[in-house]
C-alpha atoms as a PDB file:
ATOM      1  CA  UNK A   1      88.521  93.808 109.823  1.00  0.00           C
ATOM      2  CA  UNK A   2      86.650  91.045 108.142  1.00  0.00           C
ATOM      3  CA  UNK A   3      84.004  91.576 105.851  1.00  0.00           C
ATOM      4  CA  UNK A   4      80.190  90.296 106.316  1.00  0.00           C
ATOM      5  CA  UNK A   5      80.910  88.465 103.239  1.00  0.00           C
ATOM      6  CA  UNK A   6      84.391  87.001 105.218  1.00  0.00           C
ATOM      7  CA  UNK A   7      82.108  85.917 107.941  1.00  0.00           C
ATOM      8  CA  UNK A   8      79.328  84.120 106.021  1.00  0.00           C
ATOM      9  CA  UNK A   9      82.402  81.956 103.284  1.00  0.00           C
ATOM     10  CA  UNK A  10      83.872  81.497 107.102  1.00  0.00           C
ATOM     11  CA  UNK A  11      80.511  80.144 107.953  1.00  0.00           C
ATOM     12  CA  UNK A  12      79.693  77.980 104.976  1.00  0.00           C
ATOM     13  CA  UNK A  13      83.325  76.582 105.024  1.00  0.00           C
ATOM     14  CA  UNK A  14      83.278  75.674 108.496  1.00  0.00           C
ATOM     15  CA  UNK A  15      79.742  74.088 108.452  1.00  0.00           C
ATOM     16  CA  UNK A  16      80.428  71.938 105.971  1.00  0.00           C
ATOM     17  CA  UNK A  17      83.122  70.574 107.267  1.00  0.00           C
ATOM     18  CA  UNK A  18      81.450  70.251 110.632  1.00  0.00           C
ATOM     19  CA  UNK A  19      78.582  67.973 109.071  1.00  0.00           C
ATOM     20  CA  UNK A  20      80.612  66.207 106.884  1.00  0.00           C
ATOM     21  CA  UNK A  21      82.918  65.186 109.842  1.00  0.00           C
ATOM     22  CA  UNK A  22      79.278  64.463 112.299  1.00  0.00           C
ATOM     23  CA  UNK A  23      78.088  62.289 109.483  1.00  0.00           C
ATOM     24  CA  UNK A  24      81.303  60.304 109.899  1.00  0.00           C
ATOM     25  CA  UNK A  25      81.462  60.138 113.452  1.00  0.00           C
ATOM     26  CA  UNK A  26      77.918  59.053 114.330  1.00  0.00           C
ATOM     27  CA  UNK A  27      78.733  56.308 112.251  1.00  0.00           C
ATOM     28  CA  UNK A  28      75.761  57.157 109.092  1.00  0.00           C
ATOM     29  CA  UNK A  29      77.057  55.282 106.127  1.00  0.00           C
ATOM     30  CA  UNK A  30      74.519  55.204 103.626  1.00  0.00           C
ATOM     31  CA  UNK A  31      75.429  51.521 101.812  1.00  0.00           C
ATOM     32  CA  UNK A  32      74.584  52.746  98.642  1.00  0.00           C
ATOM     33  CA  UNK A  33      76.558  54.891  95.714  1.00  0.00           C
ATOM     34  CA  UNK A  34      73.812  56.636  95.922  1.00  0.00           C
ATOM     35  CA  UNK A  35      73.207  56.984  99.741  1.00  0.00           C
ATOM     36  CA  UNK A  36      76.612  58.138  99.846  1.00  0.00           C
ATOM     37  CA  UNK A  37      76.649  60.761  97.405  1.00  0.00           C
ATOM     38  CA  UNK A  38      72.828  62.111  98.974  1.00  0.00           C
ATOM     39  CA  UNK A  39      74.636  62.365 102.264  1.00  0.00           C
ATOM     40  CA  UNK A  40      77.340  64.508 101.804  1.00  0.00           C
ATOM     41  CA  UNK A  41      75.402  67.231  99.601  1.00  0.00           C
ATOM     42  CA  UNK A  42      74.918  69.764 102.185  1.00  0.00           C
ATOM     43  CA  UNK A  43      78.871  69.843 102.332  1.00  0.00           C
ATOM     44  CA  UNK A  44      79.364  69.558  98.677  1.00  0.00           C
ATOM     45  CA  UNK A  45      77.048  72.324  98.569  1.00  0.00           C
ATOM     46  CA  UNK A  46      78.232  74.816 100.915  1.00  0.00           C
ATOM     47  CA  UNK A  47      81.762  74.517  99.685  1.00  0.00           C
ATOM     48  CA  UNK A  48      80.538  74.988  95.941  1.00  0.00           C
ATOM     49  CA  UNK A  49      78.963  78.238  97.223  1.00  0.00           C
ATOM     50  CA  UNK A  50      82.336  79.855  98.580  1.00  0.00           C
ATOM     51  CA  UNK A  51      83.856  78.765  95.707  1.00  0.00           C
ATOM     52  CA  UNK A  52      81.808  80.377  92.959  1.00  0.00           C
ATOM     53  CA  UNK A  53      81.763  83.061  95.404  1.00  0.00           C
ATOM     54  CA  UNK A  54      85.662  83.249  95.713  1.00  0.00           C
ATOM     55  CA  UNK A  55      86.686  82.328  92.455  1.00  0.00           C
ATOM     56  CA  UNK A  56      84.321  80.658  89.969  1.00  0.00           C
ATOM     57  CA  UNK A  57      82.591  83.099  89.262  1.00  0.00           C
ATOM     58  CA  UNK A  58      85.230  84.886  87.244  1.00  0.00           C
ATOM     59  CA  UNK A  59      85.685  82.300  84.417  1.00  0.00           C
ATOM     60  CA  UNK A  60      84.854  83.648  81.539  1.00  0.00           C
ATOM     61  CA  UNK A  61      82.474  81.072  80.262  1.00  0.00           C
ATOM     62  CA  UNK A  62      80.369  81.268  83.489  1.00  0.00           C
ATOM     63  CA  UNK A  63      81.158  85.303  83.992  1.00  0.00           C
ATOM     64  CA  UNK A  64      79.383  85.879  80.381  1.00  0.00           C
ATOM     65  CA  UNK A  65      76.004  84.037  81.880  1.00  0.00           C
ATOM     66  CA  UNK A  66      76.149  85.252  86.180  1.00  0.00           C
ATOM     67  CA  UNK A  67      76.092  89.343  84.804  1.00  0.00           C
ATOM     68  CA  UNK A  68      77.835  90.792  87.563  1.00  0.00           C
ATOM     69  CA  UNK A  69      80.324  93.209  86.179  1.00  0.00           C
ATOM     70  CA  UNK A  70      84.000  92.584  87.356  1.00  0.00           C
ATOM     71  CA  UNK A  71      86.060  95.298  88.502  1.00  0.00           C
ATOM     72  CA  UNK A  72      88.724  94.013  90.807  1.00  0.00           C
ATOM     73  CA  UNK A  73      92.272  94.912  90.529  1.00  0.00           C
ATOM     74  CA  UNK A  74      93.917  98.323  89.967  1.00  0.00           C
ATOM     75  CA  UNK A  75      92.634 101.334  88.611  1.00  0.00           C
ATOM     76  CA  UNK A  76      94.018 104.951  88.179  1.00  0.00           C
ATOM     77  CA  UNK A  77      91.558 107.763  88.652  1.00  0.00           C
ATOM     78  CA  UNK A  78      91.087 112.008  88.370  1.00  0.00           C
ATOM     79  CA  UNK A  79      88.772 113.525  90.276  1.00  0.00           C
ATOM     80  CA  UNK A  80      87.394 117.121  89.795  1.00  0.00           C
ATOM     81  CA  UNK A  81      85.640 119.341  92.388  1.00  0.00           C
ATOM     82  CA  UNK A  82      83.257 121.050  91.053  1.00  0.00           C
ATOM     83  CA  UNK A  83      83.180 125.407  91.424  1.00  0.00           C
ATOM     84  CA  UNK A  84      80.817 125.359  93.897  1.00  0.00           C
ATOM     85  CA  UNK A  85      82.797 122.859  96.191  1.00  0.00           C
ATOM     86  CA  UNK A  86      83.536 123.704  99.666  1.00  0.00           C
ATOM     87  CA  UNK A  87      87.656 123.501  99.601  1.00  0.00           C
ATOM     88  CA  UNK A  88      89.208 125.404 102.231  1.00  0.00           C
ATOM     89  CA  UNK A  89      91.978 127.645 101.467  1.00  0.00           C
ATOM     90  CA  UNK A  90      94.921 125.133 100.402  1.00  0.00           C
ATOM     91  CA  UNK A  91      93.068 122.478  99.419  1.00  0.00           C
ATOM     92  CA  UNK A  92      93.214 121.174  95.807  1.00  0.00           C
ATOM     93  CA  UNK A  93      90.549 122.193  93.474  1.00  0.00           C
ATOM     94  CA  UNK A  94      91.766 119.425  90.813  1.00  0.00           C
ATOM     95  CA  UNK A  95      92.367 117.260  89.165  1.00  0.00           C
ATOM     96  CA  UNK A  96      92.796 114.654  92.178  1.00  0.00           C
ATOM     97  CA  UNK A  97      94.945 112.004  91.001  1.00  0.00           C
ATOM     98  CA  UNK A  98      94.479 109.358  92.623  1.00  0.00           C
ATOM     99  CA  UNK A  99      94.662 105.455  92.571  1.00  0.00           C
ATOM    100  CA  UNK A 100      92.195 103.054  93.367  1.00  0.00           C
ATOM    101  CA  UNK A 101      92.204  99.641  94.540  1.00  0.00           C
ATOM    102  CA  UNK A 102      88.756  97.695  93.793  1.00  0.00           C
ATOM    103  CA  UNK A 103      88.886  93.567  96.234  1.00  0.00           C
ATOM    104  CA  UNK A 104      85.854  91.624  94.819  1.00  0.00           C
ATOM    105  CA  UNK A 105      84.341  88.370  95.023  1.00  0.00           C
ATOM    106  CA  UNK A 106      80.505  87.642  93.490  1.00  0.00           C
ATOM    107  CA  UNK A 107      78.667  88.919  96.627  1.00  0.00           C
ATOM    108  CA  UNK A 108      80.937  91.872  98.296  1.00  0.00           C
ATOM    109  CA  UNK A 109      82.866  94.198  97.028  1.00  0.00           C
ATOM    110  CA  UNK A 110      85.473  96.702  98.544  1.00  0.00           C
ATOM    111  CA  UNK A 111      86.768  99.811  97.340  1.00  0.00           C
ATOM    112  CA  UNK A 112      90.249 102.018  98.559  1.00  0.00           C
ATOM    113  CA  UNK A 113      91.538 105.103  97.156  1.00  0.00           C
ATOM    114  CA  UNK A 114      94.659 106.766  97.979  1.00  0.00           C
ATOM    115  CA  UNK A 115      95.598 110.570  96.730  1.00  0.00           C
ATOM    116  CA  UNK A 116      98.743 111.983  97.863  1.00  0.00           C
ATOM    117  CA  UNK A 117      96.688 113.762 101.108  1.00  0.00           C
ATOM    118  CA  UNK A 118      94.440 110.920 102.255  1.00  0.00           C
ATOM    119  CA  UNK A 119      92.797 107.825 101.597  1.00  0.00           C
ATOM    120  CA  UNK A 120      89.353 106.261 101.603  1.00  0.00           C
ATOM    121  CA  UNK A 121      87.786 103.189 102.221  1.00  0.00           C
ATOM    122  CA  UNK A 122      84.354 101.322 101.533  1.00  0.00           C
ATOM    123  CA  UNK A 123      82.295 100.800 103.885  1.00  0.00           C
ATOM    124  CA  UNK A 124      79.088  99.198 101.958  1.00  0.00           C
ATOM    125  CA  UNK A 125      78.632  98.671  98.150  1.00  0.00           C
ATOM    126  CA  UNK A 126      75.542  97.741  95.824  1.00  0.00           C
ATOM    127  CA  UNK A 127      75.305  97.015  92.384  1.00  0.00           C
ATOM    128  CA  UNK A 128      72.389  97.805  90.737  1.00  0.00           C
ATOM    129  CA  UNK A 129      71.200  97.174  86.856  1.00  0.00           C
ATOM    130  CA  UNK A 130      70.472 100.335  84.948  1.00  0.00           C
ATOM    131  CA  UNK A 131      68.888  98.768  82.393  1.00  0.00           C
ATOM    132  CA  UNK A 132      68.045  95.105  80.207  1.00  0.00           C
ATOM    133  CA  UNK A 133      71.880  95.890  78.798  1.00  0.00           C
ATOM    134  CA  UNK A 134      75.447  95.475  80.478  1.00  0.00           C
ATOM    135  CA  UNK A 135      74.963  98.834  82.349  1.00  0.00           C
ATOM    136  CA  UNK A 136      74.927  98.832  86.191  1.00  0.00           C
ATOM    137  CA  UNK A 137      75.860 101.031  88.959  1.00  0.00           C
ATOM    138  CA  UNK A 138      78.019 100.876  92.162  1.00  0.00           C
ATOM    139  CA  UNK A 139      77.296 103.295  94.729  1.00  0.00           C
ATOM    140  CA  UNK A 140      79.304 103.008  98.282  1.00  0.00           C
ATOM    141  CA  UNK A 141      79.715 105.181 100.934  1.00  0.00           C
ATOM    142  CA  UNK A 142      83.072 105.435 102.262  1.00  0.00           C
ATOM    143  CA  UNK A 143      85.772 107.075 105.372  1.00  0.00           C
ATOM    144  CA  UNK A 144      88.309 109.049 104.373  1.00  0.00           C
ATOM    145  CA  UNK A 145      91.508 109.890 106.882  1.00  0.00           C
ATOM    146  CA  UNK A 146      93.779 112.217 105.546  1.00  0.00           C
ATOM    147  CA  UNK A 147      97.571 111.955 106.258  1.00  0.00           C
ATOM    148  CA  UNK A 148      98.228 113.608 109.651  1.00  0.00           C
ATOM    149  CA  UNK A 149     100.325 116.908 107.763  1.00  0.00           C
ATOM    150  CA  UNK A 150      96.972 117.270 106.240  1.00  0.00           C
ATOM    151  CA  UNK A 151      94.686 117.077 108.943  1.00  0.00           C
ATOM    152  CA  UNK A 152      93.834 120.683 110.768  1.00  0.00           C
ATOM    153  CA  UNK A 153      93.143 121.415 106.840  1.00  0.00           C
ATOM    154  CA  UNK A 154      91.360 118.638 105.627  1.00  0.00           C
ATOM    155  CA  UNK A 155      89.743 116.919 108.576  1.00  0.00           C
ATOM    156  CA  UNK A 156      88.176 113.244 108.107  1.00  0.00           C
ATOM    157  CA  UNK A 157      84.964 112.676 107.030  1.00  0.00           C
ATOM    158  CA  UNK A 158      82.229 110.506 104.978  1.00  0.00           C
ATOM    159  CA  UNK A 159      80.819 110.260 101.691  1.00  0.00           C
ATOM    160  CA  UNK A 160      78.998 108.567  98.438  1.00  0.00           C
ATOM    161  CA  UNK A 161      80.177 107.741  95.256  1.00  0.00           C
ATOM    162  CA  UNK A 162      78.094 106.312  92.192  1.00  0.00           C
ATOM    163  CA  UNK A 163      80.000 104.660  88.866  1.00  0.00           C
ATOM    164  CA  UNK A 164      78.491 104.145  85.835  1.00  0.00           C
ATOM    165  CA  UNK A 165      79.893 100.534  84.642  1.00  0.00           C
ATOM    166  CA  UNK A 166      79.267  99.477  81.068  1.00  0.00           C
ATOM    167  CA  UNK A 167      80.408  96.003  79.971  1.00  0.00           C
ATOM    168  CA  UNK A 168      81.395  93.292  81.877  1.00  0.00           C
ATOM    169  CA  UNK A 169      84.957  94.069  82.311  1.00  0.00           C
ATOM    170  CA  UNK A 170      84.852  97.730  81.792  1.00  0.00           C
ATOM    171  CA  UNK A 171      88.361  98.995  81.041  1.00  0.00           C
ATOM    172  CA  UNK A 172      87.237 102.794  81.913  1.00  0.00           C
ATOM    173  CA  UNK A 173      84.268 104.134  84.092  1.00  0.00           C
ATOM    174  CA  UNK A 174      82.880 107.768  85.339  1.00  0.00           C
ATOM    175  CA  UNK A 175      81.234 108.578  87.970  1.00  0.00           C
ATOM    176  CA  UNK A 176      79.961 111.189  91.031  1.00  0.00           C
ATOM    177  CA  UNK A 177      81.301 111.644  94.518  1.00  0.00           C
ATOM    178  CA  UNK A 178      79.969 113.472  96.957  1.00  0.00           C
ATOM    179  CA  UNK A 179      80.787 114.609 101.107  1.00  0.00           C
ATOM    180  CA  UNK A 180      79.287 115.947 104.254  1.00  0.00           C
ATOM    181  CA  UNK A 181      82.176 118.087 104.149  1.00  0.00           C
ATOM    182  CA  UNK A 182      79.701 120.096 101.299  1.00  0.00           C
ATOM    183  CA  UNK A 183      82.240 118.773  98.576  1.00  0.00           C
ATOM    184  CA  UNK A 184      81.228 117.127  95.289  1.00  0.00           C
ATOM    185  CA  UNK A 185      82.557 116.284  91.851  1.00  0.00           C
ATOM    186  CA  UNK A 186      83.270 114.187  89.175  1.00  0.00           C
ATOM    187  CA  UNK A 187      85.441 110.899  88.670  1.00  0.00           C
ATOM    188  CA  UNK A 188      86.961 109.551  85.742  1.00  0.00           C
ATOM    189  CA  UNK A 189      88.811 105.749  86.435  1.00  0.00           C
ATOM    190  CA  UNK A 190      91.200 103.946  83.735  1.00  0.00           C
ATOM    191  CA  UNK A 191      91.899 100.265  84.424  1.00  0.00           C
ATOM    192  CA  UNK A 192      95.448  99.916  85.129  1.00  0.00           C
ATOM    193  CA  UNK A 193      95.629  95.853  86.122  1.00  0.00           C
ATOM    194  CA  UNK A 194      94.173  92.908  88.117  1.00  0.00           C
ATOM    195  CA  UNK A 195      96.495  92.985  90.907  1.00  0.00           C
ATOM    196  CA  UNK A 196      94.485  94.260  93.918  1.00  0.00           C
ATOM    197  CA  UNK A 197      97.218  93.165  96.505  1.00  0.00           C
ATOM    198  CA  UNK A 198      97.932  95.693  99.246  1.00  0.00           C
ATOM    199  CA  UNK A 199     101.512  95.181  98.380  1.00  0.00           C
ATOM    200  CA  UNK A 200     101.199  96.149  94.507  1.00  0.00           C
ATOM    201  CA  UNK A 201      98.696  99.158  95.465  1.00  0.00           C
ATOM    202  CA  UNK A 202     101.279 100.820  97.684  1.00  0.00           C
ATOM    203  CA  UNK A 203     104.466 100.017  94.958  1.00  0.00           C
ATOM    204  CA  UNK A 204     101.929 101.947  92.641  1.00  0.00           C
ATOM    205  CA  UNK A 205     101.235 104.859  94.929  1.00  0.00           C
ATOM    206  CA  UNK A 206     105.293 105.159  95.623  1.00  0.00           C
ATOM    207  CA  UNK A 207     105.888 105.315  92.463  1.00  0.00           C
ATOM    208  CA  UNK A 208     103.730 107.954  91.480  1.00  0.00           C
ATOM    209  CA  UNK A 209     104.518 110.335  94.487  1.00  0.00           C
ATOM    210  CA  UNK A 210     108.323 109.660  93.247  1.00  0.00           C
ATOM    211  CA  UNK A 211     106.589 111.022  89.715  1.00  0.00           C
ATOM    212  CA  UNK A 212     105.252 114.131  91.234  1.00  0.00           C
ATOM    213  CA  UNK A 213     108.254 115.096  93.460  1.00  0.00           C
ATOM    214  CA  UNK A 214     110.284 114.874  90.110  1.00  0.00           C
ATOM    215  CA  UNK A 215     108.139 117.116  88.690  1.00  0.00           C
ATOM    216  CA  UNK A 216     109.155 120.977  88.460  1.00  0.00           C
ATOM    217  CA  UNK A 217     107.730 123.561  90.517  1.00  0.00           C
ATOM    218  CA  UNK A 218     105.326 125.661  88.883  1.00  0.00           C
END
Protein backbone atom coordinates (compact mmCIF):
# COMPACT_ATOMS: atom_id res chain seq x y z
CA UNK A 1 0.00 0.00 0.00
CA UNK A 2 1.30 3.44 -0.68
CA UNK A 3 2.92 5.44 1.75
CA UNK A 4 1.65 9.05 3.06
CA UNK A 5 4.86 10.16 1.72
CA UNK A 6 3.75 8.18 -1.89
CA UNK A 7 0.62 10.17 -1.75
CA UNK A 8 1.92 13.71 -1.09
CA UNK A 9 5.34 13.21 -4.20
CA UNK A 10 1.96 11.82 -6.10
CA UNK A 11 0.42 15.08 -5.19
CA UNK A 12 3.19 17.54 -5.84
CA UNK A 13 4.00 15.70 -9.18
CA UNK A 14 0.64 15.78 -10.42
CA UNK A 15 -0.07 19.47 -9.43
CA UNK A 16 2.56 20.71 -11.09
CA UNK A 17 1.95 19.37 -14.03
CA UNK A 18 -1.70 20.31 -13.79
CA UNK A 19 -0.75 24.17 -13.50
CA UNK A 20 1.88 24.11 -15.75
CA UNK A 21 -0.45 22.58 -18.46
CA UNK A 22 -3.64 25.40 -17.16
CA UNK A 23 -1.10 28.12 -17.62
CA UNK A 24 -0.73 26.92 -21.20
CA UNK A 25 -4.15 26.36 -22.02
CA UNK A 26 -5.77 29.58 -20.79
CA UNK A 27 -3.48 31.05 -23.06
CA UNK A 28 -1.10 33.23 -20.04
CA UNK A 29 2.14 33.91 -21.79
CA UNK A 30 4.00 36.25 -19.86
CA UNK A 31 6.08 38.22 -22.94
CA UNK A 32 8.95 38.55 -20.95
CA UNK A 33 12.18 36.14 -20.05
CA UNK A 34 11.31 37.05 -17.04
CA UNK A 35 7.44 36.70 -17.03
CA UNK A 36 8.07 33.38 -18.28
CA UNK A 37 10.38 32.05 -15.89
CA UNK A 38 7.96 33.81 -12.74
CA UNK A 39 5.15 31.78 -14.22
CA UNK A 40 6.14 28.44 -14.18
CA UNK A 41 7.78 28.49 -10.52
CA UNK A 42 5.08 26.83 -8.71
CA UNK A 43 5.82 23.79 -11.13
CA UNK A 44 9.50 24.16 -11.05
CA UNK A 45 9.00 24.14 -7.47
CA UNK A 46 6.91 21.29 -6.69
CA UNK A 47 8.91 19.02 -8.90
CA UNK A 48 12.27 20.22 -7.16
CA UNK A 49 10.57 19.12 -3.91
CA UNK A 50 9.96 15.34 -4.99
CA UNK A 51 13.14 15.34 -6.29
CA UNK A 52 15.30 16.26 -3.33
CA UNK A 53 12.84 14.20 -1.65
CA UNK A 54 13.41 11.10 -3.97
CA UNK A 55 16.84 11.43 -4.78
CA UNK A 56 18.77 14.66 -4.17
CA UNK A 57 19.00 14.50 -1.11
CA UNK A 58 21.51 11.68 -1.05
CA UNK A 59 24.44 13.44 -2.84
CA UNK A 60 27.02 13.64 -0.82
CA UNK A 61 27.80 17.28 -1.10
CA UNK A 62 24.18 18.23 -0.18
CA UNK A 63 23.75 14.97 2.34
CA UNK A 64 26.85 16.49 4.48
CA UNK A 65 24.69 19.98 4.92
CA UNK A 66 20.50 18.43 5.05
CA UNK A 67 21.71 16.06 8.45
CA UNK A 68 19.37 13.39 8.02
CA UNK A 69 21.21 10.19 8.55
CA UNK A 70 20.90 7.65 5.60
CA UNK A 71 20.17 4.18 6.21
CA UNK A 72 18.56 2.65 3.19
CA UNK A 73 19.60 -0.55 1.72
CA UNK A 74 20.42 -3.89 3.40
CA UNK A 75 21.37 -4.65 6.73
CA UNK A 76 21.99 -7.94 8.72
CA UNK A 77 20.90 -7.97 12.32
CA UNK A 78 20.95 -10.30 15.91
CA UNK A 79 18.53 -9.83 18.19
CA UNK A 80 18.58 -11.03 21.88
CA UNK A 81 15.60 -11.54 24.24
CA UNK A 82 16.31 -10.64 27.25
CA UNK A 83 15.81 -13.44 30.58
CA UNK A 84 12.87 -12.01 31.60
CA UNK A 85 11.15 -12.25 28.07
CA UNK A 86 7.91 -13.88 27.69
CA UNK A 87 8.90 -16.83 24.98
CA UNK A 88 6.64 -19.63 25.04
CA UNK A 89 7.94 -23.03 25.17
CA UNK A 90 9.71 -23.46 21.59
CA UNK A 91 10.33 -20.22 20.87
CA UNK A 92 13.91 -18.93 20.38
CA UNK A 93 15.56 -17.22 23.20
CA UNK A 94 18.51 -15.95 20.77
CA UNK A 95 20.31 -14.76 19.01
CA UNK A 96 17.54 -13.87 16.25
CA UNK A 97 19.25 -13.60 13.08
CA UNK A 98 17.64 -11.80 11.07
CA UNK A 99 17.85 -9.43 7.97
CA UNK A 100 16.59 -6.16 7.53
CA UNK A 101 15.54 -4.15 4.72
CA UNK A 102 15.55 -0.20 5.49
CA UNK A 103 13.32 1.98 1.84
CA UNK A 104 14.08 5.72 2.47
CA UNK A 105 13.63 8.91 0.88
CA UNK A 106 14.29 12.50 2.96
CA UNK A 107 10.78 12.57 4.56
CA UNK A 108 9.58 8.72 5.14
CA UNK A 109 11.18 5.97 5.93
CA UNK A 110 10.22 2.17 5.98
CA UNK A 111 11.59 -0.61 7.76
CA UNK A 112 11.12 -4.83 7.09
CA UNK A 113 12.69 -7.56 8.88
CA UNK A 114 12.54 -11.10 8.08
CA UNK A 115 13.86 -14.06 10.62
CA UNK A 116 13.42 -17.50 9.56
CA UNK A 117 9.75 -17.60 11.66
CA UNK A 118 8.21 -14.26 10.69
CA UNK A 119 8.57 -10.94 9.45
CA UNK A 120 7.83 -7.35 10.39
CA UNK A 121 6.97 -4.30 8.91
CA UNK A 122 6.92 -0.42 9.72
CA UNK A 123 4.18 1.10 10.21
CA UNK A 124 5.39 4.84 11.29
CA UNK A 125 9.01 6.11 11.80
CA UNK A 126 10.61 9.38 13.39
CA UNK A 127 13.92 10.56 13.55
CA UNK A 128 14.85 12.49 16.24
CA UNK A 129 18.38 14.39 17.14
CA UNK A 130 19.99 13.20 20.33
CA UNK A 131 22.16 15.79 20.54
CA UNK A 132 24.21 19.11 18.62
CA UNK A 133 26.42 15.95 17.07
CA UNK A 134 25.60 13.27 14.26
CA UNK A 135 23.57 11.19 16.83
CA UNK A 136 19.82 10.63 16.21
CA UNK A 137 17.27 8.09 16.86
CA UNK A 138 14.64 6.07 14.86
CA UNK A 139 11.91 4.67 16.74
CA UNK A 140 8.90 2.80 14.69
CA UNK A 141 6.35 0.68 15.66
CA UNK A 142 5.80 -2.21 13.55
CA UNK A 143 3.33 -5.77 12.61
CA UNK A 144 4.82 -8.78 12.71
CA UNK A 145 3.07 -12.11 10.96
CA UNK A 146 4.81 -15.11 11.55
CA UNK A 147 4.98 -17.90 8.88
CA UNK A 148 1.78 -19.97 9.17
CA UNK A 149 3.99 -23.38 10.71
CA UNK A 150 4.71 -20.86 13.32
CA UNK A 151 1.57 -19.43 14.15
CA UNK A 152 -0.50 -21.39 17.14
CA UNK A 153 3.15 -20.73 18.78
CA UNK A 154 4.01 -17.42 17.96
CA UNK A 155 0.82 -15.56 17.16
CA UNK A 156 1.03 -11.95 15.39
CA UNK A 157 1.38 -9.01 17.13
CA UNK A 158 2.82 -5.25 17.50
CA UNK A 159 5.71 -3.52 18.74
CA UNK A 160 8.52 -0.57 19.11
CA UNK A 161 11.91 -0.43 18.27
CA UNK A 162 14.47 2.52 18.98
CA UNK A 163 18.18 2.67 17.08
CA UNK A 164 20.81 4.60 18.13
CA UNK A 165 22.39 6.05 14.69
CA UNK A 166 25.76 7.75 14.86
CA UNK A 167 27.19 9.29 11.67
CA UNK A 168 25.63 9.99 8.66
CA UNK A 169 25.99 6.75 6.98
CA UNK A 170 26.36 4.56 9.93
CA UNK A 171 27.85 1.23 8.85
CA UNK A 172 26.64 -0.50 12.31
CA UNK A 173 23.81 0.53 14.82
CA UNK A 174 22.18 -0.95 18.26
CA UNK A 175 19.22 -0.64 19.47
CA UNK A 176 15.88 -1.83 21.75
CA UNK A 177 12.77 -3.67 20.69
CA UNK A 178 10.04 -4.22 22.51
CA UNK A 179 6.15 -6.20 22.18
CA UNK A 180 2.71 -6.42 23.62
CA UNK A 181 3.40 -9.94 23.48
CA UNK A 182 5.56 -8.94 27.03
CA UNK A 183 8.82 -9.57 24.89
CA UNK A 184 11.84 -7.25 24.81
CA UNK A 185 15.52 -7.18 23.90
CA UNK A 186 18.34 -5.95 22.30
CA UNK A 187 19.42 -5.40 18.52
CA UNK A 188 22.65 -5.22 17.03
CA UNK A 189 22.50 -4.28 12.85
CA UNK A 190 25.72 -4.50 10.43
CA UNK A 191 25.31 -2.77 7.06
CA UNK A 192 25.43 -5.32 4.48
CA UNK A 193 24.62 -3.00 1.09
CA UNK A 194 22.44 -0.32 -0.60
CA UNK A 195 20.24 -2.54 -2.44
CA UNK A 196 16.82 -2.32 -0.72
CA UNK A 197 14.94 -4.07 -3.68
CA UNK A 198 12.36 -6.65 -2.64
CA UNK A 199 14.02 -8.87 -5.12
CA UNK A 200 17.70 -8.66 -3.54
CA UNK A 201 16.12 -8.86 0.16
CA UNK A 202 14.49 -12.21 -0.53
CA UNK A 203 17.88 -13.67 -2.68
CA UNK A 204 19.51 -12.65 0.76
CA UNK A 205 17.04 -14.35 3.04
CA UNK A 206 17.27 -17.69 0.64
CA UNK A 207 20.48 -17.75 0.91
CA UNK A 208 20.87 -17.68 4.44
CA UNK A 209 18.05 -20.26 5.28
CA UNK A 210 20.13 -22.49 2.60
CA UNK A 211 23.15 -21.52 5.31
CA UNK A 212 21.28 -22.75 8.27
CA UNK A 213 19.76 -25.96 6.77
CA UNK A 214 23.48 -26.83 5.90
CA UNK A 215 24.32 -26.44 9.18
CA UNK A 216 24.66 -29.64 11.55
CA UNK A 217 22.26 -30.55 14.07
CA UNK A 218 23.25 -29.84 17.45
Amino acid sequence: MPSHAQFARWGATALSIAYAIALYATGVHPQTGVGKAIGYVPTVIGLAVVVFDKWLWRFPWLHRLVGRPRLDGMWKASLQPTPESHIPAGGNRGPINAYVMVEQTYWSICVTLMTLESTSHSRGAVFSKVTDGDRHCLSFVYGNRPRQEHALRSPPHIGAVEWSVSGKSPREMFGHYWTDRLTTGDMWLQFVDRNSDHESFRAAHSAYLQSRKRLPSS
